[in-house]
Protein backbone atom coordinates (compact mmCIF):
# COMPACT_ATOMS: atom_id res chain seq x y z
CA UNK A 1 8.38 7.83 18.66
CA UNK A 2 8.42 7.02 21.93
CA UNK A 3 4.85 5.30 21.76
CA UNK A 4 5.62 3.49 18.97
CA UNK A 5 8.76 2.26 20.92
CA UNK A 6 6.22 1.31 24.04
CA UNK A 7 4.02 -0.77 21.06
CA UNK A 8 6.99 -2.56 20.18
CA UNK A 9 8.62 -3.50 23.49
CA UNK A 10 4.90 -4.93 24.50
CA UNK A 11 4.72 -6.89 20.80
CA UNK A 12 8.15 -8.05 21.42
CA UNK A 13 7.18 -9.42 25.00
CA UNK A 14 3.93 -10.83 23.68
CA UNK A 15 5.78 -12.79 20.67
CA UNK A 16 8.60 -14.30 22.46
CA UNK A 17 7.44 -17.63 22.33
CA UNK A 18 6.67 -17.19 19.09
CA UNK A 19 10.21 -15.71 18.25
CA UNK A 20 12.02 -18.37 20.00
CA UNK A 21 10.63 -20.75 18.31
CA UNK A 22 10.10 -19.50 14.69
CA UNK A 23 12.75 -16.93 14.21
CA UNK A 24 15.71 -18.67 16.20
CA UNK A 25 14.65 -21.60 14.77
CA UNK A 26 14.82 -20.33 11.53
CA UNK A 27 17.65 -18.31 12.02
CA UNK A 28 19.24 -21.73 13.24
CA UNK A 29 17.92 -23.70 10.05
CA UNK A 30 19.57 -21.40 7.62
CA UNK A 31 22.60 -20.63 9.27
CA UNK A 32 25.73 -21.87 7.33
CA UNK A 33 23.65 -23.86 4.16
CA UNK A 34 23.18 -22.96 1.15
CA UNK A 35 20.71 -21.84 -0.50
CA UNK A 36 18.84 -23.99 -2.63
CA UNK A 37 15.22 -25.84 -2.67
CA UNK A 38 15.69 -28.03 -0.16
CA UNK A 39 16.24 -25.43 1.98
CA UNK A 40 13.38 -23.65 1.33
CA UNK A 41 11.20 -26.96 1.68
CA UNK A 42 12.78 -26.87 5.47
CA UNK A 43 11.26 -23.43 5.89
CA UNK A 44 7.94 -24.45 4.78
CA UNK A 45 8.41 -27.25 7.20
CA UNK A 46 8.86 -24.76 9.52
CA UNK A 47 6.19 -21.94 9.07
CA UNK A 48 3.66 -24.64 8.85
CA UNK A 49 4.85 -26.10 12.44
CA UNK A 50 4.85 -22.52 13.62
CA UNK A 51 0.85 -22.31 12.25
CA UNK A 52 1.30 -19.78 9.60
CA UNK A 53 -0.93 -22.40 7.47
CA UNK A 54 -1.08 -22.80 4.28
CA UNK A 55 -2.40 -20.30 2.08
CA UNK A 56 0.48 -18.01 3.50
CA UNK A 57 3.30 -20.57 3.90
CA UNK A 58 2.43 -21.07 0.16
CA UNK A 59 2.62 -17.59 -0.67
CA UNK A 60 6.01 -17.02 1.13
CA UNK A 61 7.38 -19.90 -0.24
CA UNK A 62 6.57 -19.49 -3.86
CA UNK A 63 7.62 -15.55 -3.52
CA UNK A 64 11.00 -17.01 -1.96
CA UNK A 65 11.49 -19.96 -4.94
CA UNK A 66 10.60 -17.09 -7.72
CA UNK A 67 12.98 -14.99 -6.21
CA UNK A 68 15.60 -17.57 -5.80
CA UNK A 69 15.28 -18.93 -9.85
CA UNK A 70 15.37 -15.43 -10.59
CA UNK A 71 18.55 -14.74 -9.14
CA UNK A 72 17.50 -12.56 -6.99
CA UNK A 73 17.57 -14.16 -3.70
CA UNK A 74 21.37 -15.73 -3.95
CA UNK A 75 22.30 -16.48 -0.13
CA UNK A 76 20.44 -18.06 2.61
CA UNK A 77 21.21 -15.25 4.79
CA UNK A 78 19.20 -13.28 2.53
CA UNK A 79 16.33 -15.26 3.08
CA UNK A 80 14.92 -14.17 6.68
CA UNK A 81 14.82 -10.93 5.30
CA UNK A 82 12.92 -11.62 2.07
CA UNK A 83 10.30 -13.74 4.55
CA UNK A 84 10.43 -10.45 6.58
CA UNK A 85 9.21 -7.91 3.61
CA UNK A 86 6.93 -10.26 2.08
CA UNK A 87 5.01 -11.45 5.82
CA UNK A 88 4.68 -7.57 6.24
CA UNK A 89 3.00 -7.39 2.81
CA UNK A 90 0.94 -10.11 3.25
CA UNK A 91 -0.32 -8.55 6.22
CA UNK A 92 -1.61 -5.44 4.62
CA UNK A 93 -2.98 -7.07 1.67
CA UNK A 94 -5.12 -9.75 2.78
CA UNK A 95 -6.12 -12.52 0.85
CA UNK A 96 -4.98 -12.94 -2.86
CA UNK A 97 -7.56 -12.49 -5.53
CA UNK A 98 -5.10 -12.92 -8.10
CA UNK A 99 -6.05 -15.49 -11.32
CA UNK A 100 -9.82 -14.32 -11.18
CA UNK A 101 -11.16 -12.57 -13.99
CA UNK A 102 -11.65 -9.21 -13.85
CA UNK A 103 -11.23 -9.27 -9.79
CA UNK A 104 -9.62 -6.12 -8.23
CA UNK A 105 -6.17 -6.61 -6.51
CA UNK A 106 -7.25 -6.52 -2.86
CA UNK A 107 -6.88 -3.38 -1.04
CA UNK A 108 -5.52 -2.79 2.30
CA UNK A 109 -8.35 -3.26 5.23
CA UNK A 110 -7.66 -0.79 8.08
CA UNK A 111 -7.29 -1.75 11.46
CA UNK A 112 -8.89 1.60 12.87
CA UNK A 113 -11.76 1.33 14.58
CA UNK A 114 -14.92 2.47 12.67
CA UNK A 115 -16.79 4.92 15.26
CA UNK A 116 -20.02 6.41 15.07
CA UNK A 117 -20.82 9.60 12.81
CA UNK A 118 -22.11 12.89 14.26
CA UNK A 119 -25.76 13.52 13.25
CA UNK A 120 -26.58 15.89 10.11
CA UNK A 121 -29.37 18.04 11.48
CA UNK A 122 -28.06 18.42 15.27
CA UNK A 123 -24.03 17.98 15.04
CA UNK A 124 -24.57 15.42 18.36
CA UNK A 125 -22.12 11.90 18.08
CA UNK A 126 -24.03 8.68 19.22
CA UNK A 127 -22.09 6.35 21.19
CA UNK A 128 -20.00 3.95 19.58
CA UNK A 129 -21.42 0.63 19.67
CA UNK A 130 -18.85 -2.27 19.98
CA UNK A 131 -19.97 -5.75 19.64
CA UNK A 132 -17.58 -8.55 21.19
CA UNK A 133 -18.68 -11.84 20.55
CA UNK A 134 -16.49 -15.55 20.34
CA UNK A 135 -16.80 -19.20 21.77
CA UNK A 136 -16.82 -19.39 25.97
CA UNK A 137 -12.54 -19.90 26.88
CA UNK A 138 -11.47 -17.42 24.14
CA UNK A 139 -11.04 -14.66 26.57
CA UNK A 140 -14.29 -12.55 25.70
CA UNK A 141 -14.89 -11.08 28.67
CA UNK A 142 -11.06 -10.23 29.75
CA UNK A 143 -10.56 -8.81 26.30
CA UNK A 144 -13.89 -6.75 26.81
CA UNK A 145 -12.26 -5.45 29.94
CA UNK A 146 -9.16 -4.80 28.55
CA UNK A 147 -11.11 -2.87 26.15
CA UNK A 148 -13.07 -0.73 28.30
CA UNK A 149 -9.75 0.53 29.87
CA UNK A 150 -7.84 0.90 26.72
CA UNK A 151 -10.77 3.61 26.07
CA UNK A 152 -10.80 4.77 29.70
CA UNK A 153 -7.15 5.87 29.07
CA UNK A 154 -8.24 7.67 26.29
CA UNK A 155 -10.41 9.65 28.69
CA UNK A 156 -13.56 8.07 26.59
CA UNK A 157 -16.96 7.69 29.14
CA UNK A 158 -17.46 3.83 28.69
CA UNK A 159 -20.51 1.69 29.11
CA UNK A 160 -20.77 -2.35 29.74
CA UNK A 161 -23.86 -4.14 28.57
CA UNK A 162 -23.90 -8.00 29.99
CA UNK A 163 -25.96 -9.77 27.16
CA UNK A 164 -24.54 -12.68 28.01
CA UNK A 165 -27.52 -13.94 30.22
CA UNK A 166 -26.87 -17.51 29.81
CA UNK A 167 -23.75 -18.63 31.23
CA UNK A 168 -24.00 -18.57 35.20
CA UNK A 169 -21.18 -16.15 36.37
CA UNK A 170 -20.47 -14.36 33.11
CA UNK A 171 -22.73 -10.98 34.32
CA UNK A 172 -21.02 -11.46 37.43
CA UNK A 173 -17.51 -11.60 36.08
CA UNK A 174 -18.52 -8.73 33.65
CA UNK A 175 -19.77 -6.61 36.77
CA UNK A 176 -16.07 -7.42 38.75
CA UNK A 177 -13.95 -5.81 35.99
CA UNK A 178 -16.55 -2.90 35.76
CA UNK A 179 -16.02 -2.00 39.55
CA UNK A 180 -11.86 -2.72 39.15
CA UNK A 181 -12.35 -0.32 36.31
CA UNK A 182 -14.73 2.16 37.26
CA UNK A 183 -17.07 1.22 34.36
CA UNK A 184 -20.85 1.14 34.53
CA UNK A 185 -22.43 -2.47 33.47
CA UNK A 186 -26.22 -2.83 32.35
CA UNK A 187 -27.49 -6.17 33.13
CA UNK A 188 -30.54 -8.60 32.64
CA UNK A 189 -31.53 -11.27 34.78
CA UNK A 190 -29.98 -14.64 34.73
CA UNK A 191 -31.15 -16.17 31.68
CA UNK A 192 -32.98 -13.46 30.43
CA UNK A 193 -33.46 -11.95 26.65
CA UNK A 194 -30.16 -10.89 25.68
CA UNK A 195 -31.82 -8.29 22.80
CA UNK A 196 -33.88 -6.46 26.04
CA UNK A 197 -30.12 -6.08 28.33
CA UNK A 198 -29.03 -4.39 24.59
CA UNK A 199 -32.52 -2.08 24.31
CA UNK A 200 -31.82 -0.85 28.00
CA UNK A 201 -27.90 0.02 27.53
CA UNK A 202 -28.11 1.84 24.32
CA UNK A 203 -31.11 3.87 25.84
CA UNK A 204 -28.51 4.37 28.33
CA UNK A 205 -25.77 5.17 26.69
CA UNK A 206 -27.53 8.10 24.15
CA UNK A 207 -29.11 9.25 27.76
CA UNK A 208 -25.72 9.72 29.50
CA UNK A 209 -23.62 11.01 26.35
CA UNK A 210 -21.59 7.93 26.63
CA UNK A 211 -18.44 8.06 24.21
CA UNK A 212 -18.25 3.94 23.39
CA UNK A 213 -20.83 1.32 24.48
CA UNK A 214 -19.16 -2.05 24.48
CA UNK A 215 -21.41 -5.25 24.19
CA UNK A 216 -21.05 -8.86 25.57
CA UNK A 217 -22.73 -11.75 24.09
CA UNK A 218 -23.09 -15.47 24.68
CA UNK A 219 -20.11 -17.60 23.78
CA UNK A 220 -21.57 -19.04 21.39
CA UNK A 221 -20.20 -21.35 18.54
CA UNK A 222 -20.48 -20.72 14.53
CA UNK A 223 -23.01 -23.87 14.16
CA UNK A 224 -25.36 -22.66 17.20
CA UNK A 225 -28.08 -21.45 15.02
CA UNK A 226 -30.57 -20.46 18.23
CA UNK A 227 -27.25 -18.70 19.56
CA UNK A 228 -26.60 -16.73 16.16
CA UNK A 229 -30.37 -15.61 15.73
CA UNK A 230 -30.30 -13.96 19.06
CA UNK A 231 -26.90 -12.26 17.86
CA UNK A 232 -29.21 -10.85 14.74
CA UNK A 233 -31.46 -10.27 17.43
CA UNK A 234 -29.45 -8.40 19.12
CA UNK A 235 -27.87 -6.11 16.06
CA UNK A 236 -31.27 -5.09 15.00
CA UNK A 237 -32.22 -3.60 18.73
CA UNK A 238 -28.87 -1.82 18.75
CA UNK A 239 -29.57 -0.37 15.26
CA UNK A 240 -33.16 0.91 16.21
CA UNK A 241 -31.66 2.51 19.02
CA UNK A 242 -28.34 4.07 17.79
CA UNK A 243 -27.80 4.78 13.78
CA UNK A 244 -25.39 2.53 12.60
CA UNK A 245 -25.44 0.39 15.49
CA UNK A 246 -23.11 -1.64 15.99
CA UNK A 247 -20.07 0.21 14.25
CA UNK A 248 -17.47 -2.67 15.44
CA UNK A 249 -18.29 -6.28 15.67
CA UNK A 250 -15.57 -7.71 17.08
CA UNK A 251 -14.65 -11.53 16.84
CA UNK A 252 -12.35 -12.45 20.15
CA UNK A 253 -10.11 -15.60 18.99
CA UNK A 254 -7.60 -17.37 21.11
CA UNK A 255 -4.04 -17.23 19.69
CA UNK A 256 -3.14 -20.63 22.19
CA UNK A 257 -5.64 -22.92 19.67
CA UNK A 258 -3.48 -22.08 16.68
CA UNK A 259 -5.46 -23.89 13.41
CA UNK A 260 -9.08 -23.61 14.92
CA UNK A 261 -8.64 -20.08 15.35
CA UNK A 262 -8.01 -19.76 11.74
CA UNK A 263 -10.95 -21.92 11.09
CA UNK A 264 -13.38 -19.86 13.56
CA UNK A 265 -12.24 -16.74 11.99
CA UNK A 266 -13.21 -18.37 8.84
CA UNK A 267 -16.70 -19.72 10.13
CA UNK A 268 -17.78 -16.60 12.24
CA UNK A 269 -17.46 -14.52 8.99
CA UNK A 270 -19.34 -16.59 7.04
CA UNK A 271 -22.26 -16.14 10.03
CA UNK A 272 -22.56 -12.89 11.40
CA UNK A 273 -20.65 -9.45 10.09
CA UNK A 274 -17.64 -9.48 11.89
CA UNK A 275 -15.24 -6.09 10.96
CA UNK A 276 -12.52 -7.18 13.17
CA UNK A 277 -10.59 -9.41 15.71
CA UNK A 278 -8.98 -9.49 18.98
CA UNK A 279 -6.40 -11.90 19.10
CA UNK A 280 -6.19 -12.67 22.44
CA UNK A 281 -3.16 -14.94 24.86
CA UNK A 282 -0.69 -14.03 21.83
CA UNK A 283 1.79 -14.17 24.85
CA UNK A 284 0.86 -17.60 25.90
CA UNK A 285 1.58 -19.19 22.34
CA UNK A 286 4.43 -20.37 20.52
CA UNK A 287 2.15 -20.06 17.56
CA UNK A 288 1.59 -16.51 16.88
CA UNK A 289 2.28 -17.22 13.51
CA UNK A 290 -1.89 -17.63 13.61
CA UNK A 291 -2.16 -13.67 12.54
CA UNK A 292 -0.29 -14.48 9.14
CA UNK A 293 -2.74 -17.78 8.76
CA UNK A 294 -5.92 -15.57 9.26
CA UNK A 295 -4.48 -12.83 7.54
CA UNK A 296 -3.83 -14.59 3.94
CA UNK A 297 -7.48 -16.19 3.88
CA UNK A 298 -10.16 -13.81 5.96
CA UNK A 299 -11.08 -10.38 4.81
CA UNK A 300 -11.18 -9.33 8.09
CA UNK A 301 -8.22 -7.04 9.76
CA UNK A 302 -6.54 -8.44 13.37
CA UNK A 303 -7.21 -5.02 15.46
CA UNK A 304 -6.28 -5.86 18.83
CA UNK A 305 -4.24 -8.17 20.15
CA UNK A 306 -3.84 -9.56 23.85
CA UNK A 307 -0.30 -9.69 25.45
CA UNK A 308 -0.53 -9.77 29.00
CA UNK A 309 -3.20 -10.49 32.03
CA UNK A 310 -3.25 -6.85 33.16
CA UNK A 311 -6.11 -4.32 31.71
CA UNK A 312 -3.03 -2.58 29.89
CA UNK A 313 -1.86 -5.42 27.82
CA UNK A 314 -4.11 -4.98 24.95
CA UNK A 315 -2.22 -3.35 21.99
CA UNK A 316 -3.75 -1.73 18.87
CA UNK A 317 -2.70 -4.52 15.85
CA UNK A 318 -0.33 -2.74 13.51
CA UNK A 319 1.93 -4.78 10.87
CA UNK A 320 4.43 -2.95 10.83
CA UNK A 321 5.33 -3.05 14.58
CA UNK A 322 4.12 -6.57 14.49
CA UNK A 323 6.68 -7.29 12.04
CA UNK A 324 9.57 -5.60 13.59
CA UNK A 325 8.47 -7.39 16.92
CA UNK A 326 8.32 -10.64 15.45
CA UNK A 327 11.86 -10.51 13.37
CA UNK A 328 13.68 -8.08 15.99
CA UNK A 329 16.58 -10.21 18.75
């Protein structure tokens, strides 16, 4: 219990930006009116300001005008709480299939992290291969860090690899939060093959019995097809090396850019086979309403989000805390 409590007082320091502004303000908006659709066209207003975009704005609103017709939703105070239950069951159900033929209702994509499988014939667990990847100012290589200690606290053996060769100071930065740390880094040369810094860590890593193996790569964008072929590149050395290689690709987004994280998530998936994101400077935003966005139109769970500068303030993504974080006083 206690845990959870810690998950929720760091969610609830993370999102109060986002609180102030979409929860007071809707808390403001409703208070005293009745209910009726012009109201409810005010909330739209609202969750659309507060980037919850449009696919889920649409999907809370119609859910709140059914409900209203119906009867069932007959006060405005009632109506923060309705938004409440159906945001949290947006958020484990992902986009809508509904009104295609013969298409499964969507089920519920975990935000565990997948982690490597012991082998058959000797019993012996690879290291878990995590792949970070994102455009340069997303907060890659602070989220990577903030990784590597979220593990560390887990008492987890943890090995860097700097693959991103290109960018002059990125090995460098990667190498400063390894020593803060206490975390090993394999590095290349400056503007050396990424794919080659990969083949040496994962060597590494099955060598030293290393729990999790966390990967940098260029920040590269969605359109940067030399960029995204060395990604490939790099995926297939890790798989040679390590079965199942890379068990996590990770997509770092930047909560602060509200819309064109939404459309990066959207782009990046459509590229390279991203299982997961790190939201990261959730606390710097007014606009965490971005999870909902990505949530209602990418098949791909938020697992991590960032809510502080310190190593510590990177919290496992549940919706159900996020919820009660985002709603609570």
């Amino acid at each position: 219990m206690g845990f959870f409590s810690n998950i929720i007082s760091k969610l609830k320091d993370g999102l109060s930006k986002t609180r102030e502004t979409l929860v007071r303000g809707l808390k403001s908006l409703i208070l005293g009116r009745t209910l009726d659709d012009a109201l409810i066209e005010d909330v739209r207003r609202m969750l659309l300001e507060a980037d919850v975009g449009v696919e889920a704005t649409t999907r809370l609103i119609d859910s709140a005008k059914d409900d209203f017709n119906a009867g069932k939703l007959k006060e405005s105070k009632d109506l923060l709480e309705h938004l409440k239950r159906h945001v949290r069951e947006l958020l484990q159900q992902g986009p809508k299939q509904a009104g295609i033929p013969g298409e499964p209702e969507p089920r519920p994509l975990s935000t565990e992290l997948l982690v490597a499988k012991p082998d058959p014939a000797t019993g012996i667990k690879p290291p878990t291969v995590i792949l970070v990847t994102g455009i340069n100012g997303a907060g890659k290589t602070t989220s990577i860090a903030k990784l590597a200690a979220y593990f560390r606290r887990q008492e987890k053996k943890v090995l860097l690899a700097a693959c991103d060769t290109f960018r002059a100071g990125a090995v460098r930065q990667l190498e400063i939060w390894g020593e803060r740390l206490g975390v090993e880094v394999i590095k290349g040369q400056q503007g050396g093959d990424p794919a080659a810094v990969a083949f040496d860590a994962a060597k590494a890593a099955a060598a030293r019995a290393v729990d999790v193996l966390i990967v940098d790569t260029a920040g590269r964008l969605q359109t940067q097809d030399p960029l995204m072929r060395q990604l490939e590149k790099i995926y297939k050395v890790l798989g040679k090396q390590i079965p199942g290689a890379p068990h996590e690709t990770l997509l770092v987004l930047d909560a602060t850019t509200g819309q064109n994280a939404l459309r990066q998530a959207q782009e990046f998936s459509k590229s390279a086979p991203v299982t997961g994101i790190v939201l990261s400077k959730l606390d710097g935003t007014a606009k965490g309403g971005i999870i909902i966005a990505i949530r209602a139109v990418a098949s791909i769970p938020v697992k991590f989000v960032g809510t502080g500068e310190t190593p510590d303030d990177l919290q496992p993504f549940d919706p159900d805390s996020f919820v009660e974080a985002m709603f609570s006083e």
